[in-house]
N, C-alpha and C. Protein backbone atom coordinates (compact mmCIF):
# COMPACT_ATOMS: atom_id res chain seq x y z
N UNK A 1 -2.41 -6.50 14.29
CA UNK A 1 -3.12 -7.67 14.77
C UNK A 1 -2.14 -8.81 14.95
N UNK A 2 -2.54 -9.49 16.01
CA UNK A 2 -1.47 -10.88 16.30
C UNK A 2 -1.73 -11.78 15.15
N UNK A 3 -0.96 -12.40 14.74
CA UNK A 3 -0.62 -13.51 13.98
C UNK A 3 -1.31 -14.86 14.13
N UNK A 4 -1.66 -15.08 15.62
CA UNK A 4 -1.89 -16.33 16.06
C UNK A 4 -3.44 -16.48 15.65
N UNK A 5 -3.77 -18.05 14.84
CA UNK A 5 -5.22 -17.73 14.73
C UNK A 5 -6.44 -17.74 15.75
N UNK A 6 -6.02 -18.03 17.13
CA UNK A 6 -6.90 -17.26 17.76
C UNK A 6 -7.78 -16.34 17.45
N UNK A 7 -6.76 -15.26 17.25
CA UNK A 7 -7.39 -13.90 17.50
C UNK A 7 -8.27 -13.68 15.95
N UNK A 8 -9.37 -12.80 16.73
CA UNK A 8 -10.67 -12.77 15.93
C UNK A 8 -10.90 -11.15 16.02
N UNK A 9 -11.51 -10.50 14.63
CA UNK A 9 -11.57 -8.95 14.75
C UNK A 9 -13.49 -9.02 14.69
N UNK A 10 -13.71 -8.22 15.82
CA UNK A 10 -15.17 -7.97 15.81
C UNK A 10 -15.63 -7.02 14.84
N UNK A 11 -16.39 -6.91 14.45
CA UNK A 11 -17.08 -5.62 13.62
C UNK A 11 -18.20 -5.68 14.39
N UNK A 12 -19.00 -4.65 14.63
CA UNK A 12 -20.06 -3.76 14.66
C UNK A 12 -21.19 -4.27 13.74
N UNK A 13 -22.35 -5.23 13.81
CA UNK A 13 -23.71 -4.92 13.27
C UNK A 13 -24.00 -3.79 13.54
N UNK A 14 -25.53 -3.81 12.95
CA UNK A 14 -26.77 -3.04 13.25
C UNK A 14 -26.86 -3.27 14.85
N UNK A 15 -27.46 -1.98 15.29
CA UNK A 15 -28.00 -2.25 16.57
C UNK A 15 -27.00 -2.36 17.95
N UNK A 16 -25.24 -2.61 17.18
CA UNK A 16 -24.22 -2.03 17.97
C UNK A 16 -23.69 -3.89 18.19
N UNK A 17 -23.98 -5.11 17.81
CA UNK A 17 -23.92 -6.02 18.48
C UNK A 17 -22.73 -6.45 17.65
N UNK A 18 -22.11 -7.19 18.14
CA UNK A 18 -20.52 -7.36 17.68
C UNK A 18 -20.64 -8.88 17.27
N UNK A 19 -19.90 -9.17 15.69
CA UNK A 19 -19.86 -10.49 15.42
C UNK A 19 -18.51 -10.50 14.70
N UNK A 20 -18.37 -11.83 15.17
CA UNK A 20 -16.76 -12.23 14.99
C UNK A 20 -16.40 -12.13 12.96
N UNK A 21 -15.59 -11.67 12.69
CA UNK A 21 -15.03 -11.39 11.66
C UNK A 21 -13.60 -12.07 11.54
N UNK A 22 -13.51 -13.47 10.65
CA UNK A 22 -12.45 -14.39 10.42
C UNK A 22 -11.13 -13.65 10.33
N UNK A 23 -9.71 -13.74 10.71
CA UNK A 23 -8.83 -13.54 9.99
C UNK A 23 -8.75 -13.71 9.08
N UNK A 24 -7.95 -12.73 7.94
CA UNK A 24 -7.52 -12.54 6.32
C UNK A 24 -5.84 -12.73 6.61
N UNK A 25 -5.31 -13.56 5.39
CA UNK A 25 -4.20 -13.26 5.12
C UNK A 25 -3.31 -12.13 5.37
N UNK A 26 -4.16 -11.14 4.79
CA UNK A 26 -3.43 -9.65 4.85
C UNK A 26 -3.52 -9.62 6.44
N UNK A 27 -3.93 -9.95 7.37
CA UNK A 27 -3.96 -9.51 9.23
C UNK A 27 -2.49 -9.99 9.05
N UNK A 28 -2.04 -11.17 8.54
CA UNK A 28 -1.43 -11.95 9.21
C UNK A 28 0.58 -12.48 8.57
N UNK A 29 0.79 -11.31 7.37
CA UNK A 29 1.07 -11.31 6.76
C UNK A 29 2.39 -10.18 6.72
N UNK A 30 3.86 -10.98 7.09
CA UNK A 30 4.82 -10.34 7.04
C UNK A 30 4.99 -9.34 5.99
N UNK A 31 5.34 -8.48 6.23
CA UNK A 31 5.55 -7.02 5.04
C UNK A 31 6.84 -6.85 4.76
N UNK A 32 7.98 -7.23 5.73
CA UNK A 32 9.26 -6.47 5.64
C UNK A 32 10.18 -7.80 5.39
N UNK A 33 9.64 -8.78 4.29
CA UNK A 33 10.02 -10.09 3.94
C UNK A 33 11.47 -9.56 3.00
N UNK A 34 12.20 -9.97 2.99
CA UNK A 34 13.18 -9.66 1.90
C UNK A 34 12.87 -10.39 0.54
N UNK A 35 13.87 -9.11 -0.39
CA UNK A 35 13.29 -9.72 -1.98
C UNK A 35 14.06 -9.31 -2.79
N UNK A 36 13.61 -10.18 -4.59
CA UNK A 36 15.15 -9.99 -4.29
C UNK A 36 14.60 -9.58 -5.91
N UNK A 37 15.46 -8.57 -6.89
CA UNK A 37 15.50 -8.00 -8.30
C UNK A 37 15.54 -9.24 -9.31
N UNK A 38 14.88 -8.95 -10.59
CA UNK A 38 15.25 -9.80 -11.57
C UNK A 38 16.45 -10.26 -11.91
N UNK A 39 17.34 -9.77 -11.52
CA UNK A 39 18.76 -9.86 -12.45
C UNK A 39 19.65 -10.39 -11.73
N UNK A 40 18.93 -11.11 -9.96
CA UNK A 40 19.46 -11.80 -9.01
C UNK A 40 19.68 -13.11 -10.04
N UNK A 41 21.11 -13.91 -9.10
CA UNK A 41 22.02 -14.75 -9.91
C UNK A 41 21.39 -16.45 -9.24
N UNK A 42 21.39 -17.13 -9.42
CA UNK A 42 21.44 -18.44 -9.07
C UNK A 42 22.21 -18.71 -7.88
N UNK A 43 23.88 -18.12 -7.80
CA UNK A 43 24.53 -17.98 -6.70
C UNK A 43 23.82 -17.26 -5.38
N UNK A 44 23.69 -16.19 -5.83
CA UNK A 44 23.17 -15.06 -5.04
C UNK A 44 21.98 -15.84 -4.08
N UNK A 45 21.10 -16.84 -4.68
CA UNK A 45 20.07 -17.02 -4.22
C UNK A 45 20.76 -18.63 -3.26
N UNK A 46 21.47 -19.23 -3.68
CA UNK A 46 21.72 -20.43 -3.07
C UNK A 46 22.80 -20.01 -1.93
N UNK A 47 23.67 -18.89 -1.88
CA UNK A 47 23.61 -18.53 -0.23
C UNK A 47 22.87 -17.57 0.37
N UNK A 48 21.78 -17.02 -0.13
CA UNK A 48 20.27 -16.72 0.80
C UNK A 48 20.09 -18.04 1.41
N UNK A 49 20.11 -19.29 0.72
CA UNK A 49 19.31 -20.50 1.15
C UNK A 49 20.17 -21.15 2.45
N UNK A 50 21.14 -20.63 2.40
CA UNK A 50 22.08 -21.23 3.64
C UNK A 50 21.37 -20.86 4.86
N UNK A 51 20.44 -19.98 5.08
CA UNK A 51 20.28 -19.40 6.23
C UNK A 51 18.86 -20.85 6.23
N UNK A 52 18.37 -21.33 7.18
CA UNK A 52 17.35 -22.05 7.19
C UNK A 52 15.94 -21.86 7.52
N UNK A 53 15.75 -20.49 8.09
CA UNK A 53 14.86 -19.81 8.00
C UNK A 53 14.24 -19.82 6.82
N UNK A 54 15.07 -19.34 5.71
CA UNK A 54 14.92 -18.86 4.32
C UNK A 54 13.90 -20.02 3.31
N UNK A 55 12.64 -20.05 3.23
CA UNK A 55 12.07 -21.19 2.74
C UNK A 55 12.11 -20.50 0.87
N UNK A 56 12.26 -19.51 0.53
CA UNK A 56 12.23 -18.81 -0.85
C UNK A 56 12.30 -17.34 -1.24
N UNK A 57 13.13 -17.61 -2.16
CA UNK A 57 13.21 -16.14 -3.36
C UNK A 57 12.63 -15.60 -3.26
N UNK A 58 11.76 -14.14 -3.12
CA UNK A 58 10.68 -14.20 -3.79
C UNK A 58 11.39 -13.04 -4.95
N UNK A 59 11.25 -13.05 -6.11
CA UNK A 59 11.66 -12.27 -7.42
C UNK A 59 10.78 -11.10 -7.43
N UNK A 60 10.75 -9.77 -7.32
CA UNK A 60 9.94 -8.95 -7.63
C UNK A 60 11.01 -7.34 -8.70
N UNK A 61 9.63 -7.35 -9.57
CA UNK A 61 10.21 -6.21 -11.17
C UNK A 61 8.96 -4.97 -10.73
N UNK A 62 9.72 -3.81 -10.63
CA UNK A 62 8.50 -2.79 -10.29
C UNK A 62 7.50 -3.37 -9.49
N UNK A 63 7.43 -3.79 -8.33
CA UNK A 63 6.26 -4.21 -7.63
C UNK A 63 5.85 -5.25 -7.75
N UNK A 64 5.73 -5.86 -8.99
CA UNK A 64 5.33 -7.23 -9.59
C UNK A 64 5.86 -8.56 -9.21
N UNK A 65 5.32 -9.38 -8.57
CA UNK A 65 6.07 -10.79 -8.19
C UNK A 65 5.58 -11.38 -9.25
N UNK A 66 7.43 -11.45 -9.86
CA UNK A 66 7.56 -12.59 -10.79
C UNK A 66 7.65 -14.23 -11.22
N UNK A 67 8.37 -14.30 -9.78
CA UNK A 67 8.34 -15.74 -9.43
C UNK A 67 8.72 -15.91 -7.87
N UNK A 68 8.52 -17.12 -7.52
CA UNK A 68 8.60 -17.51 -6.10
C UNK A 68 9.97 -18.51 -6.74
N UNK A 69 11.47 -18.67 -6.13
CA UNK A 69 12.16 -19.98 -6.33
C UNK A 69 12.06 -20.04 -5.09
N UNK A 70 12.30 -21.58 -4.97
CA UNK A 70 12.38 -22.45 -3.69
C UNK A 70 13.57 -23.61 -3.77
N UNK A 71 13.94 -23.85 -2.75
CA UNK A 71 15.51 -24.94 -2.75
C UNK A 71 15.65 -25.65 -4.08
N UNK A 72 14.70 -26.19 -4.02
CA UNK A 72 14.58 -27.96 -5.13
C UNK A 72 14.36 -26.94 -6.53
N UNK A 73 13.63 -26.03 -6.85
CA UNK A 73 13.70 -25.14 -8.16
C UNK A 73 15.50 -25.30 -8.74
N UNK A 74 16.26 -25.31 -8.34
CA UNK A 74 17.68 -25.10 -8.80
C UNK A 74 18.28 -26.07 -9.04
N UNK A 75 18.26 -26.86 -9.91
CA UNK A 75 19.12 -28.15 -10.28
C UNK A 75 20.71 -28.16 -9.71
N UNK A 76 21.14 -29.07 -9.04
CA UNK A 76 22.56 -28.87 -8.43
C UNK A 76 23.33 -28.49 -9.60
N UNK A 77 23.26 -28.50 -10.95
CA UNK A 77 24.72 -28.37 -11.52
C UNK A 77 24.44 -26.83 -12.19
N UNK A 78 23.72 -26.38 -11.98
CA UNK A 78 23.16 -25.04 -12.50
C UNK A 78 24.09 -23.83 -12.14
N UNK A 79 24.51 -23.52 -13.55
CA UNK A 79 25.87 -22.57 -13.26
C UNK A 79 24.96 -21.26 -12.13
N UNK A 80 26.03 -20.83 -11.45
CA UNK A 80 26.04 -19.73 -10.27
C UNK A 80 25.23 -18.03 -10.87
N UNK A 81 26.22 -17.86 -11.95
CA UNK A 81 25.76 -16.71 -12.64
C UNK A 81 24.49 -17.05 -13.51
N UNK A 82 23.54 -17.71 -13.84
CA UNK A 82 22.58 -18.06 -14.19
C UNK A 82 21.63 -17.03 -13.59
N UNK A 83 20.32 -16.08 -14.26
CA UNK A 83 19.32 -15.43 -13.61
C UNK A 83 18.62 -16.59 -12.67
N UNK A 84 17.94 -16.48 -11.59
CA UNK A 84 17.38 -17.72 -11.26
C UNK A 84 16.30 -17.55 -11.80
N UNK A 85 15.32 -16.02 -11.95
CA UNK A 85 13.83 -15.77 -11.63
C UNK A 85 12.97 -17.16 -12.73
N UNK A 86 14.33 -17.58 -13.85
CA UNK A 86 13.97 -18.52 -14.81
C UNK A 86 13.13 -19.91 -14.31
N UNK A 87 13.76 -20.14 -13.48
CA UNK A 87 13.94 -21.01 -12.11
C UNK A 87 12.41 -21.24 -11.39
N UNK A 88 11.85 -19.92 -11.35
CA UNK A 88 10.93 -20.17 -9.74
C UNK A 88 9.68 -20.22 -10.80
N UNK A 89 8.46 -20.19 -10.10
CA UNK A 89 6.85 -19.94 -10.62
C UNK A 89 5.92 -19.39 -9.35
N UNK A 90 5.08 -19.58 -10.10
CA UNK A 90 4.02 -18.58 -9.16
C UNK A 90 2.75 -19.50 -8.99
N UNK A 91 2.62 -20.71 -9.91
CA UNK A 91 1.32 -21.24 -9.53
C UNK A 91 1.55 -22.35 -7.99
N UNK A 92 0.66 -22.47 -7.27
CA UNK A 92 0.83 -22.44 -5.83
C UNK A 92 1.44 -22.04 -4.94
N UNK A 93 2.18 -20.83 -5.20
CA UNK A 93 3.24 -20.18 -4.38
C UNK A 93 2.81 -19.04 -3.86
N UNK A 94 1.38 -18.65 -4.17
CA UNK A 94 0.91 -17.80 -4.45
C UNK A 94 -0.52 -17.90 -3.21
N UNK A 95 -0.97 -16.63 -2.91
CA UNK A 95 -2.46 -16.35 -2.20
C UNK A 95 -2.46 -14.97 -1.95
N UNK A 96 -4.28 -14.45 -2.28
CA UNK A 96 -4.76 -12.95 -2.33
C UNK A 96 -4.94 -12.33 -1.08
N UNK A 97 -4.97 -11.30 -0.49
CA UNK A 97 -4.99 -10.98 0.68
C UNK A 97 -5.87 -11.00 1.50
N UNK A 98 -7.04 -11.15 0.63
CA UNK A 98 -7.94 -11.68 1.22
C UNK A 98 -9.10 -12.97 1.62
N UNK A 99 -7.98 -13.58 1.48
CA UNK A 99 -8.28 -15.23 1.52
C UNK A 99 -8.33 -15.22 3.37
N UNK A 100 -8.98 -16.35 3.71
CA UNK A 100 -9.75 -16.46 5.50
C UNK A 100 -8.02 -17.09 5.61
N UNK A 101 -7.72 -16.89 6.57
CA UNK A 101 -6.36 -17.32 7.26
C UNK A 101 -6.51 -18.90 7.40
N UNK A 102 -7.54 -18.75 8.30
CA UNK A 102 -7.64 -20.62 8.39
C UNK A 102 -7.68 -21.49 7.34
N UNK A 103 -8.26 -21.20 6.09
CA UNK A 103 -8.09 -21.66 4.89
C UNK A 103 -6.81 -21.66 4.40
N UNK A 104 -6.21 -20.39 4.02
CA UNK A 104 -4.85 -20.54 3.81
C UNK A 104 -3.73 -21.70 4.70
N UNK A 105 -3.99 -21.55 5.93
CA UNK A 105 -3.49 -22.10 6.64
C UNK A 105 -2.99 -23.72 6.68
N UNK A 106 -5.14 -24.40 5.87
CA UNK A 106 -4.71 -25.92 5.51
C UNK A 106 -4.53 -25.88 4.54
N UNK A 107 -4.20 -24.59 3.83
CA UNK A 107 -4.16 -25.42 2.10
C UNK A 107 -2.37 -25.71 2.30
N UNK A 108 -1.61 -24.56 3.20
CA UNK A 108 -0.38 -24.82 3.57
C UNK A 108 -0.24 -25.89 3.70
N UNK A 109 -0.56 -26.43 4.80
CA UNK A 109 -0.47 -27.55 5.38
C UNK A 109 -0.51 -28.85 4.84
N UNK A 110 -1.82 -29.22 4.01
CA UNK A 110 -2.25 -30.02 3.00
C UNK A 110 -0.71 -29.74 2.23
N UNK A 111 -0.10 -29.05 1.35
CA UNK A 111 0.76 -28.85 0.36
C UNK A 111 2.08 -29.24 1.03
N UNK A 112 2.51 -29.29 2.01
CA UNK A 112 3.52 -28.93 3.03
C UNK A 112 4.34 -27.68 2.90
N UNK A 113 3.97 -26.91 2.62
CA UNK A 113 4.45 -25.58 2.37
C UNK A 113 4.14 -24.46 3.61
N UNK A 114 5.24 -23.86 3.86
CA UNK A 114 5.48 -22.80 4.96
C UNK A 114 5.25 -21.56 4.90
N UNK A 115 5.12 -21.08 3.51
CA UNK A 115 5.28 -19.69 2.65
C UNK A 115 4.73 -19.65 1.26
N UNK A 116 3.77 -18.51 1.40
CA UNK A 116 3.02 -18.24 -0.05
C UNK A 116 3.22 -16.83 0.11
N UNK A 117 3.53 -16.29 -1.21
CA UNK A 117 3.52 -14.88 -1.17
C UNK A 117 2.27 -13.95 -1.41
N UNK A 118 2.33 -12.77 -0.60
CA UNK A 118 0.56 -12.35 -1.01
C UNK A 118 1.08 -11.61 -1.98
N UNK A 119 -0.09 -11.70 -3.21
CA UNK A 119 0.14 -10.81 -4.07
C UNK A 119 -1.61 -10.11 -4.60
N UNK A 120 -1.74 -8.89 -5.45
CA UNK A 120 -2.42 -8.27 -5.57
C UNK A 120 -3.13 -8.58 -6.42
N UNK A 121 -4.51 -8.52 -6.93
CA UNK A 121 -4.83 -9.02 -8.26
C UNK A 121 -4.10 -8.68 -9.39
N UNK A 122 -3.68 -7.83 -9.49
CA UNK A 122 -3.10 -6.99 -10.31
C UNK A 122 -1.93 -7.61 -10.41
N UNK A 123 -1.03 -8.60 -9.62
CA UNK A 123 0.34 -9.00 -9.55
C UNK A 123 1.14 -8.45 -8.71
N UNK A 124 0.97 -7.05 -8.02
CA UNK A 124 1.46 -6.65 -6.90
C UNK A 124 1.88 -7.28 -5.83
N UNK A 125 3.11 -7.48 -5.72
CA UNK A 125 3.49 -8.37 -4.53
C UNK A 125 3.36 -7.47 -3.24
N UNK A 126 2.32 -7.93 -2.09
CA UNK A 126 2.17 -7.24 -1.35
C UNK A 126 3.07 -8.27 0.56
N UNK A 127 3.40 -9.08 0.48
CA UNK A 127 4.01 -9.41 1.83
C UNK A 127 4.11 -11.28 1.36
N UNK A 128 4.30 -11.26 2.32
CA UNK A 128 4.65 -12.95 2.39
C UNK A 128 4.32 -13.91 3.75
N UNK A 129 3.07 -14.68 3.50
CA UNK A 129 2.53 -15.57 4.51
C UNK A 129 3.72 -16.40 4.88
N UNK A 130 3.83 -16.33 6.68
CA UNK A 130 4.72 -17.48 7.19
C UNK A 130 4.21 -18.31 8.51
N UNK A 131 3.85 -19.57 7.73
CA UNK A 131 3.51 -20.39 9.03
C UNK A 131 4.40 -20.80 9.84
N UNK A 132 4.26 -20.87 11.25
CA UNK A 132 5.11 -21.42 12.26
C UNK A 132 5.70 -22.60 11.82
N UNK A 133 6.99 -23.09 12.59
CA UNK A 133 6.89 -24.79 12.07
C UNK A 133 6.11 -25.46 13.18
N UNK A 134 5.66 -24.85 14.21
CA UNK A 134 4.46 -25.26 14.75
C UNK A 134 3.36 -25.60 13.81
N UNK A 135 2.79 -24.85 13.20
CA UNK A 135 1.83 -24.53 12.52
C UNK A 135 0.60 -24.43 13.11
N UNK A 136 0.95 -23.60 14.32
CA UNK A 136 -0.13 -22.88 15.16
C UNK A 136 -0.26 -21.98 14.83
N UNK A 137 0.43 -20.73 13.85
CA UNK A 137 0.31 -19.44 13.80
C UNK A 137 1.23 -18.89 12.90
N UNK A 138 1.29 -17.21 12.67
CA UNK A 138 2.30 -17.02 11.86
C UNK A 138 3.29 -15.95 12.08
N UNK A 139 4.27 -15.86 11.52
CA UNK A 139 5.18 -14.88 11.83
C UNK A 139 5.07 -13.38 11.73
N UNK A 140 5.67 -12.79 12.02
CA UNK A 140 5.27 -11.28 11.87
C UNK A 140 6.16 -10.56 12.14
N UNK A 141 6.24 -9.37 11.49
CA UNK A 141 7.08 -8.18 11.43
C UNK A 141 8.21 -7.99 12.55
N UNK A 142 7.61 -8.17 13.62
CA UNK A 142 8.27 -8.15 15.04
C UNK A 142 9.30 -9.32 15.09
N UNK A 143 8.22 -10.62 15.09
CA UNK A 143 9.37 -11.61 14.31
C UNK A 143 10.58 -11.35 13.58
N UNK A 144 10.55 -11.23 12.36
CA UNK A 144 11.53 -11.23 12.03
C UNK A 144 12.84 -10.06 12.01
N UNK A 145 11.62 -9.10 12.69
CA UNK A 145 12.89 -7.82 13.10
C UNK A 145 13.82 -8.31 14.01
N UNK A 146 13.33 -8.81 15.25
CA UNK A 146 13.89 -9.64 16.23
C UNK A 146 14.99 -10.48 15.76
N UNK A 147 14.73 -11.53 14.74
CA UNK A 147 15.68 -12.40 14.35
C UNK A 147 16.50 -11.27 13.58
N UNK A 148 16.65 -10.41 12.98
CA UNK A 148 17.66 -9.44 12.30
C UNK A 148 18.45 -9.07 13.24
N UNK A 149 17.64 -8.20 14.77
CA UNK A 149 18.48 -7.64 15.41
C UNK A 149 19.57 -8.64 16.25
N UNK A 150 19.30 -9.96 15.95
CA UNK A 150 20.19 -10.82 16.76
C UNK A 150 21.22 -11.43 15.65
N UNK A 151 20.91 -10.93 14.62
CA UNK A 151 21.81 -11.52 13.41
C UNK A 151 23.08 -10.63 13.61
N UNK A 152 24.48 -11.55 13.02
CA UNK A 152 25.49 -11.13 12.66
C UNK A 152 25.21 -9.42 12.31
N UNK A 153 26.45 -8.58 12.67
CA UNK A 153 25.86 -7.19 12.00
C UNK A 153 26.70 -7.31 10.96
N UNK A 154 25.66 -6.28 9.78
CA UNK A 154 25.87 -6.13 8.07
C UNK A 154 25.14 -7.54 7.64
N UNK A 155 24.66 -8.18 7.84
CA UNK A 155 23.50 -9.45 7.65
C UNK A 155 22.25 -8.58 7.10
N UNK A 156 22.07 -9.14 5.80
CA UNK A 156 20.36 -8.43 5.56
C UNK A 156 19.11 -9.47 6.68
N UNK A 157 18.23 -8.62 7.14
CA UNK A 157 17.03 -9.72 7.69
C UNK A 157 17.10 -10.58 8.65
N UNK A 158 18.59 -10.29 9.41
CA UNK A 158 19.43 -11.86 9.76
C UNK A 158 19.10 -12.94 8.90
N UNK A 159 19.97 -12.87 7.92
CA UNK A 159 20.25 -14.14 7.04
C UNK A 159 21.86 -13.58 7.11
N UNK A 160 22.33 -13.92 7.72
CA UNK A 160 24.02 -13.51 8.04
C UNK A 160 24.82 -14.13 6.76
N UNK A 161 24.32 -15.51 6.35
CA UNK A 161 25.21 -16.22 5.20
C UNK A 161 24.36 -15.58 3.71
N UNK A 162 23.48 -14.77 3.97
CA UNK A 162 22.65 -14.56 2.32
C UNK A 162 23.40 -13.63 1.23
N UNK A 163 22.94 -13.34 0.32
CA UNK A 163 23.55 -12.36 -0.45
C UNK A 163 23.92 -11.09 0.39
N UNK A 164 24.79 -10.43 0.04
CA UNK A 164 25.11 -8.87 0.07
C UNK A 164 25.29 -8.49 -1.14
N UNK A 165 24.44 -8.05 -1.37
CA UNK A 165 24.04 -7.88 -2.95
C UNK A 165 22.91 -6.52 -2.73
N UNK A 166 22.70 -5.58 -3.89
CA UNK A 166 21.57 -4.95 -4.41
C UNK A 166 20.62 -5.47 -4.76
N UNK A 167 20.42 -6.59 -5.06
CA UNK A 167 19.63 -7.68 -5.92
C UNK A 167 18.46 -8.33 -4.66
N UNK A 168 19.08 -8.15 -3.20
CA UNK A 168 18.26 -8.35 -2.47
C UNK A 168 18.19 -6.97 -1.67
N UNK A 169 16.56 -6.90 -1.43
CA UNK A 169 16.44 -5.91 -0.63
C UNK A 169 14.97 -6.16 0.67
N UNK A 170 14.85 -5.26 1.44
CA UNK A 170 13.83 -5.36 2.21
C UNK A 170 12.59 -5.04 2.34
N UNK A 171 11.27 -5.48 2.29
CA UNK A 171 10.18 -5.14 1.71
C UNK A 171 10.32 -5.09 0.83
N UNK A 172 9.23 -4.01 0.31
CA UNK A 172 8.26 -4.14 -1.10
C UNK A 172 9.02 -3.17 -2.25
């Protein structure tokens, strides 16, 4: 499904008659977000941040999103080798997959925030919401494959300046 909130998925009543069914998060919701292990460094994560795309960390342990860091999370004098995951949190960084898109959309907005990670009830980190800086719509898979395939080669994600590290990887 497109990203853009336009687009609306019909379902099927009774009787065959079709009524509009809101976008969910999960429609709209990059999967192949990069991420990065617990035992990622403070360094590691502050040249991910060089790339400007890059609005956050997201920390994930067996499936589990541990924390979200974001730029301002990292105090400038904060040694390099430092774990960051210490660093990030999860309360507002966060939305379920099945939250209405348009909602998500102003709570973004309202917050000024670009990126919430979806996660599972359970804690399962399942993808990562990205609003345009339009904030007409959101990014998607294609998206950011696109920006990879135009990235520097050996660049994870095209983030050409980010870690090359184990500590970051792609998807889930």
């Amino acid at each position: 499904m497109s990203a853009d909130l336009a687009t609306d998925v019909h379902v099927p009543e009774a009787g065959g008659v079709d009524r509009p069914m809101a976008p969910t998060v999960a429609d709209a919701m990059v999967t192949i977000a990069a991420v990065c292990g617990p035992e990622t460094t403070v360094g590691q994560v502050r040249a991910f941040f060089t790339d400007d795309h890059v609005h956050a960390a997201l920390i994930v342990e067996a499936g589990i999103l541990r924390a979200v860091v974001e730029r301002d999370d990292i105090p400038p004098r904060t040694d390099d080798q430092h774990p960051v995951v210490a660093l990030g949190r999860l309360h507002g960084r966060v939305v379920a997959p099945d939250t209405p898109l348009e909602l998500a959309r102003r709570r973004m907005l309202h917050a000024d925030r670009r990126r919430l990670a979806v996660v599972a009830a359970d804690g399962r980190y399942l993808g990562l919401l990205c609003l345009k800086r339009t904030a007409a719509g959101f990014c998607s898979d294609d998206n950011v494959r696109a920006r990879a395939a135009a990235a520097a080669p050996g660049s994870r994600l095209g983030h050409a300046n980010g870690p090359q590290t184990d500590s970051l990887q792609s998807g889930r």
